[in-house]
C-alpha atoms as a PDB file:
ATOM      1  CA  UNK A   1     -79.925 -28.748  -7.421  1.00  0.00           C
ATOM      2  CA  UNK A   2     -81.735 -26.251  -9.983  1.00  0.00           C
ATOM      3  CA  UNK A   3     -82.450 -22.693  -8.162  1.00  0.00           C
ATOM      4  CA  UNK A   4     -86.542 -22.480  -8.218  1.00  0.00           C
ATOM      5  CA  UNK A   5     -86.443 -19.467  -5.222  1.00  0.00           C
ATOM      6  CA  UNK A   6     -86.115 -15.863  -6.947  1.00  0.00           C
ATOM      7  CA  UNK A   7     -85.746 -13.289  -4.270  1.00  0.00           C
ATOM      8  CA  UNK A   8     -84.617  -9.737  -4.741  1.00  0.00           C
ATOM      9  CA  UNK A   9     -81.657  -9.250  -3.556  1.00  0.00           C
ATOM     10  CA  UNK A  10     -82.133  -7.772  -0.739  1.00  0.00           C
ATOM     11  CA  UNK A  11     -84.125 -10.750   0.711  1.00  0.00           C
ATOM     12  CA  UNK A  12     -81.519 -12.911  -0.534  1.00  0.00           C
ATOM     13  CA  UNK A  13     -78.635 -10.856   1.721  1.00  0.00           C
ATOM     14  CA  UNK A  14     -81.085 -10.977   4.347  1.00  0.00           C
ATOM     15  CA  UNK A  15     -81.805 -14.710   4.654  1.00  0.00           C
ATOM     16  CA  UNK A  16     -77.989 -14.940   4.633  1.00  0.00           C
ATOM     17  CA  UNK A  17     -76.988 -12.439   7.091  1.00  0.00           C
ATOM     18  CA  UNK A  18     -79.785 -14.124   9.015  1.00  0.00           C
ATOM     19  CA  UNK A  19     -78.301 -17.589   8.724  1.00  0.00           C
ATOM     20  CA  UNK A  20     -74.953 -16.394   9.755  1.00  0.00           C
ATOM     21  CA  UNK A  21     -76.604 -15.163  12.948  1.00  0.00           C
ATOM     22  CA  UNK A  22     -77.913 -18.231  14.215  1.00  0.00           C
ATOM     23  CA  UNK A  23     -75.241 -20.250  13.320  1.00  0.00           C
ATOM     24  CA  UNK A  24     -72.826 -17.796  15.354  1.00  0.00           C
ATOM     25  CA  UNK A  25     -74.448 -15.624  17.896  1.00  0.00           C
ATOM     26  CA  UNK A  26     -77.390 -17.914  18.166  1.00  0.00           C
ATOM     27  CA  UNK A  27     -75.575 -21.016  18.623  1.00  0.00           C
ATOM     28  CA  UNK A  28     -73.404 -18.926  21.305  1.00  0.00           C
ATOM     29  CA  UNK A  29     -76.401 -18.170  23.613  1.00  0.00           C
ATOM     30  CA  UNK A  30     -77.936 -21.212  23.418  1.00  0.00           C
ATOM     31  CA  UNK A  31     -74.427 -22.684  24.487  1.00  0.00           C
ATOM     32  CA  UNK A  32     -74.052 -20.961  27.313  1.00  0.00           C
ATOM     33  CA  UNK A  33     -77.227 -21.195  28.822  1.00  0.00           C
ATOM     34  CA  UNK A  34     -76.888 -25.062  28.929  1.00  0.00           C
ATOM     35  CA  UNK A  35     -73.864 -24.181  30.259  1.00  0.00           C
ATOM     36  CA  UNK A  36     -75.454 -22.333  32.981  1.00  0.00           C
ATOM     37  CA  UNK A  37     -78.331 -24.712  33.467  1.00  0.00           C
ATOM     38  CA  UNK A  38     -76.403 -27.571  33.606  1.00  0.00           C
ATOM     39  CA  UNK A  39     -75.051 -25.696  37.297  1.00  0.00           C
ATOM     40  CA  UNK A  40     -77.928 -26.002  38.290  1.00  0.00           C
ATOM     41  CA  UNK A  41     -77.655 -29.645  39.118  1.00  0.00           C
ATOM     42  CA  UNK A  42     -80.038 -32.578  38.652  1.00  0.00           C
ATOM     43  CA  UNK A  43     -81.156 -32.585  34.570  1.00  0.00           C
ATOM     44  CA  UNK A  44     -84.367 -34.222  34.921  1.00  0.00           C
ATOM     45  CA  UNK A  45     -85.931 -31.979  37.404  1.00  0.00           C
ATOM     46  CA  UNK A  46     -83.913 -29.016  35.647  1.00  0.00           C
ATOM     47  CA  UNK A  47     -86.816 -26.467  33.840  1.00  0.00           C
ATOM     48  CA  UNK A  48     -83.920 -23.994  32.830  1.00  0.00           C
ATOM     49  CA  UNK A  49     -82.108 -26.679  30.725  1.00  0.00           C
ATOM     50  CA  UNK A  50     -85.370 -27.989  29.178  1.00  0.00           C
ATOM     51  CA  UNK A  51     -85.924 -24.719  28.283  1.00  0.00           C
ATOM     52  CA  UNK A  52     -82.456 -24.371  26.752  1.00  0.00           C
ATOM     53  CA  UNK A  53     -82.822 -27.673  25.327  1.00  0.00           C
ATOM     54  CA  UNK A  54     -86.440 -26.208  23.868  1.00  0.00           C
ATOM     55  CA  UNK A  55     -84.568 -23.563  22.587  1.00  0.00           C
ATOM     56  CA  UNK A  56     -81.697 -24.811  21.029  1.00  0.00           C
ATOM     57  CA  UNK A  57     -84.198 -27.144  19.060  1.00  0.00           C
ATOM     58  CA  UNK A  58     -85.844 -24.126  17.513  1.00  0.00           C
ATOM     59  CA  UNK A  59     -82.479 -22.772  16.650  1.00  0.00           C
ATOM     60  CA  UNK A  60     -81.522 -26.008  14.992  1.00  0.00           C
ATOM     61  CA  UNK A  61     -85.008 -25.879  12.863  1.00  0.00           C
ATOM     62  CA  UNK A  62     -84.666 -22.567  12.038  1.00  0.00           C
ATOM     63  CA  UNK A  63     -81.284 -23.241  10.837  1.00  0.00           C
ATOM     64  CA  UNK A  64     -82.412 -25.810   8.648  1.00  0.00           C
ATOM     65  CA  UNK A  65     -85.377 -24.044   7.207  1.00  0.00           C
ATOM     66  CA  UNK A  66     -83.097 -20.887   6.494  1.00  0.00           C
ATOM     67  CA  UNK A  67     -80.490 -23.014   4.627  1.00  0.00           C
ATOM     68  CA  UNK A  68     -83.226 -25.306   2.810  1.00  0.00           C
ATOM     69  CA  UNK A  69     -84.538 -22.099   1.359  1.00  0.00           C
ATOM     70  CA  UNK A  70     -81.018 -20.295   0.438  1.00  0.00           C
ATOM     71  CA  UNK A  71     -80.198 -23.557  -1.169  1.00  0.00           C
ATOM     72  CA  UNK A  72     -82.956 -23.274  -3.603  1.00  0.00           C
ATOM     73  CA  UNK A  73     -82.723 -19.484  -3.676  1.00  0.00           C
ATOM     74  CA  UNK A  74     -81.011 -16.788  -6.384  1.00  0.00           C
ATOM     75  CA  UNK A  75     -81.281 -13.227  -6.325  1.00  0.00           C
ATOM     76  CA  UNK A  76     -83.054 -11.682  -9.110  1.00  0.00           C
ATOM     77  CA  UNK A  77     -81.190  -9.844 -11.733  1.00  0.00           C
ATOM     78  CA  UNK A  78     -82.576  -6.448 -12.030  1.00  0.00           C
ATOM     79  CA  UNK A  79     -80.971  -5.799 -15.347  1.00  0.00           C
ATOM     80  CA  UNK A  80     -82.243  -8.719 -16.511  1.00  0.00           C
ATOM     81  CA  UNK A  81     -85.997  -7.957 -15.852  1.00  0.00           C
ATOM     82  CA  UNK A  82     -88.300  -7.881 -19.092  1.00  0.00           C
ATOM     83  CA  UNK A  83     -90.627  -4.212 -18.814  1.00  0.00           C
ATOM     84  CA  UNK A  84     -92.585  -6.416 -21.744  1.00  0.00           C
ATOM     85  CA  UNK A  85     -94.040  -8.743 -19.914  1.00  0.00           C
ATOM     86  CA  UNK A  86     -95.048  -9.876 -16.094  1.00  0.00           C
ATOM     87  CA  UNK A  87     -92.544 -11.915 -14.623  1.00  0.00           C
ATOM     88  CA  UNK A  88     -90.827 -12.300 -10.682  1.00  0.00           C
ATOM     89  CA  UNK A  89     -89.638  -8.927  -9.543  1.00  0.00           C
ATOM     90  CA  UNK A  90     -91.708  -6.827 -12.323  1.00  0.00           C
ATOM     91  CA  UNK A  91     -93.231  -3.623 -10.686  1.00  0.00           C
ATOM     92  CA  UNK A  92     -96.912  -3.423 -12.188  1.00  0.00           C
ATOM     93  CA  UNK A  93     -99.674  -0.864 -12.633  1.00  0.00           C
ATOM     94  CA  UNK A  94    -102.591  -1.597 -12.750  1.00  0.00           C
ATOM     95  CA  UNK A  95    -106.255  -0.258 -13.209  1.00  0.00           C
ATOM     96  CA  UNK A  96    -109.367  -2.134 -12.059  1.00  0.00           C
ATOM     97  CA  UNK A  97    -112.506  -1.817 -14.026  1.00  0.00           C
ATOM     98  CA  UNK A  98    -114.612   1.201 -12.676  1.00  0.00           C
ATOM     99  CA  UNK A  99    -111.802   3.202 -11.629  1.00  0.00           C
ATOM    100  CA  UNK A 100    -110.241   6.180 -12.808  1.00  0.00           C
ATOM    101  CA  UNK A 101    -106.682   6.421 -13.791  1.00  0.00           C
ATOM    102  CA  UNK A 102    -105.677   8.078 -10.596  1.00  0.00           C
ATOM    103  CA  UNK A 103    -106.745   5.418  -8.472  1.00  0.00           C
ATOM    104  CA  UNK A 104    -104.527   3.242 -10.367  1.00  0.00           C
ATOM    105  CA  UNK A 105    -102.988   0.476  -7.849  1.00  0.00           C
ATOM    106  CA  UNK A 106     -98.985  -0.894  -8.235  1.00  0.00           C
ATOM    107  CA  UNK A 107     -97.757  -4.577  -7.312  1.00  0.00           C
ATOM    108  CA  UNK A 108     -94.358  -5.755  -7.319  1.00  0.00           C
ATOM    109  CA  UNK A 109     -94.570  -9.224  -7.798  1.00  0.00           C
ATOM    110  CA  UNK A 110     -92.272 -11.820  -5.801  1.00  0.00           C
ATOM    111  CA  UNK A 111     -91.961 -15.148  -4.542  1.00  0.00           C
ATOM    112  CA  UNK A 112     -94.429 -15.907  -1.836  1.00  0.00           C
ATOM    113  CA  UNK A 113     -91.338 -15.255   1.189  1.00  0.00           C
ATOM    114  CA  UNK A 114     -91.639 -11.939   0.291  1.00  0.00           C
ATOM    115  CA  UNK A 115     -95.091 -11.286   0.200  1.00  0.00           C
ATOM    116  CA  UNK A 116     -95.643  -7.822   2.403  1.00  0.00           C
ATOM    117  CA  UNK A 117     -99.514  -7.144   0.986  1.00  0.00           C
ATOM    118  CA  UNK A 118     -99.357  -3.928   3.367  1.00  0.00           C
ATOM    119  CA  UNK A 119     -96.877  -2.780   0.597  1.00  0.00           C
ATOM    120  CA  UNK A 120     -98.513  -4.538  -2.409  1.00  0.00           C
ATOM    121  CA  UNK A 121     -96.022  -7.049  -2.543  1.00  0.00           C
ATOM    122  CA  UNK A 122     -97.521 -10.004  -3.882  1.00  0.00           C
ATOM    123  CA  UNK A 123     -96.706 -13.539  -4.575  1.00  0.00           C
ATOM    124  CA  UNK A 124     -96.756 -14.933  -8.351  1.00  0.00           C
ATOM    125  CA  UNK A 125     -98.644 -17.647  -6.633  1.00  0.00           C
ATOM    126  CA  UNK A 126    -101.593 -15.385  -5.524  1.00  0.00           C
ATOM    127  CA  UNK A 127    -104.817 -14.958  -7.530  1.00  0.00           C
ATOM    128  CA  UNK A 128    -104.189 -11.599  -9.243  1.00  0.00           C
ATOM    129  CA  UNK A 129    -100.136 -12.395  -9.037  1.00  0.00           C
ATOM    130  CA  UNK A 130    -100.455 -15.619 -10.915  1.00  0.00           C
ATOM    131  CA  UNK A 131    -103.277 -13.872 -13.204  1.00  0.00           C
ATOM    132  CA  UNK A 132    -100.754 -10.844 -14.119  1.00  0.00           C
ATOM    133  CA  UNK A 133     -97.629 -13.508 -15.015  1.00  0.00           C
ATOM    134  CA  UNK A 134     -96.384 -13.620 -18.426  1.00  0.00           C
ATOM    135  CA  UNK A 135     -99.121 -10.438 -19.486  1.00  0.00           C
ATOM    136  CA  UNK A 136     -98.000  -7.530 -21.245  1.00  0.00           C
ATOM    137  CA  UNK A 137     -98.742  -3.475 -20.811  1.00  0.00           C
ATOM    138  CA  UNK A 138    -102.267  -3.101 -22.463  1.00  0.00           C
ATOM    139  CA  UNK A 139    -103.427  -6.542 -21.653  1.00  0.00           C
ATOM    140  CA  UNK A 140    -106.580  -6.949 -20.233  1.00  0.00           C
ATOM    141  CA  UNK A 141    -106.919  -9.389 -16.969  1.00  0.00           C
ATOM    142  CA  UNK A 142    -109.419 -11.124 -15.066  1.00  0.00           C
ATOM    143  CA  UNK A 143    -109.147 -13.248 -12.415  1.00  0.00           C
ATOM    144  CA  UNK A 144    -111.499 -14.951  -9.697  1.00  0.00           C
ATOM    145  CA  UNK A 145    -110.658 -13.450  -5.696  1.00  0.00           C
ATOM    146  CA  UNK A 146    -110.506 -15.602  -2.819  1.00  0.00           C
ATOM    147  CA  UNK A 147    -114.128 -14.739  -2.274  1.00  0.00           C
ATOM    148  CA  UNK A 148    -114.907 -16.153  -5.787  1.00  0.00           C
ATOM    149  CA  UNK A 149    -115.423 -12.668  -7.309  1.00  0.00           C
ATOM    150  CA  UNK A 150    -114.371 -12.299 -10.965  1.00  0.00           C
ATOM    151  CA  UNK A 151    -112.319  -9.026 -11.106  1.00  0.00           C
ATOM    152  CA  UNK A 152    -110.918  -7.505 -13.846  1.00  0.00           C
ATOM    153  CA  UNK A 153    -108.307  -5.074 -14.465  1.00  0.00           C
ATOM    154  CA  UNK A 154    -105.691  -3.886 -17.095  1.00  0.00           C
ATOM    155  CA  UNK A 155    -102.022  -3.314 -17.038  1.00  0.00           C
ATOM    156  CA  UNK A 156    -101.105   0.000 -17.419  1.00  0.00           C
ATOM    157  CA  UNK A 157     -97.408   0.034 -17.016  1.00  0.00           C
ATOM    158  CA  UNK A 158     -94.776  -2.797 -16.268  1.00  0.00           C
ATOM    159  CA  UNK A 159     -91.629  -1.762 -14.560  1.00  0.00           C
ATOM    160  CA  UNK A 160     -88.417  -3.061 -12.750  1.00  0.00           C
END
């Protein structure tokens, strides 16, 4: 199966630790509160094992989703990062037209798990993420918004 999921690596380590979690401490709990609900006596009238049985469903899907993504996932390679052109993981400047160079605005650009727009972390998917892929410093972009404004902007610096 070809790896289509770059993540920094710190994501990636995440996702795993995360995974190791459920499949240890998570699958613990959830064990022994059927264990304890099951004292309880009749199953079918028994809300504490439904619930149990609720939640070791959600485990079990969260498992799954955790591993389908890891399985398609690679960390980036830092060192390995162009500064000449956009790509996954590239920290970008940027300036939008009207403003002044000190109100110039930096992206890091990442797969859409790690999109964290309070921190300008934005998806190569996204409209201005997908616009800035494969550009270089000095390049000139424009790109429609969400709200079907055409924006334009130009890269001022392209970093790892």
């Amino acid at each position: 199966m070809e790896k289509t999921i770059p993540l920094t690596q710190k994501k990636f380590d995440e996702l795993t630790a995360k995974l190791q979690e459920l499949k240890t401490t998570g699958k613990a709990e959830i064990a022994l509160a059927l264990k304890t609900a099951k004292e309880f006596g009749d199953l079918s009238e028994n809300a504490e094992y439904t619930a149990a049985k609720d939640a070791q469903e959600k485990l079990e899907i969260e498992i799954y989703k955790t591993e389908e993504i890891l399985s398609k996932a690679y960390p980036i390679d830092v060192s390995l990062l162009s500064t000449k052109e956009v790509g996954v993981g590239s920290v970008v400047k940027v300036l939008f037209d009207g403003d002044d160079e000190e109100d110039a605005e930096v992206y890091q650009i990442l797969n859409r798990i790690e999109v964290d727009t309070a921190h300008n972390r934005i998806s190569d998917e996204s409209p201005l993420g997908a616009a800035l892929m494969g550009k270089k410093k000095g390049d000139e972009v424009s790109f429609k918004a969400p709200g079907g404004n055409l924006i334009s902007l130009k890269i001022i610096n392209i970093s790892k």
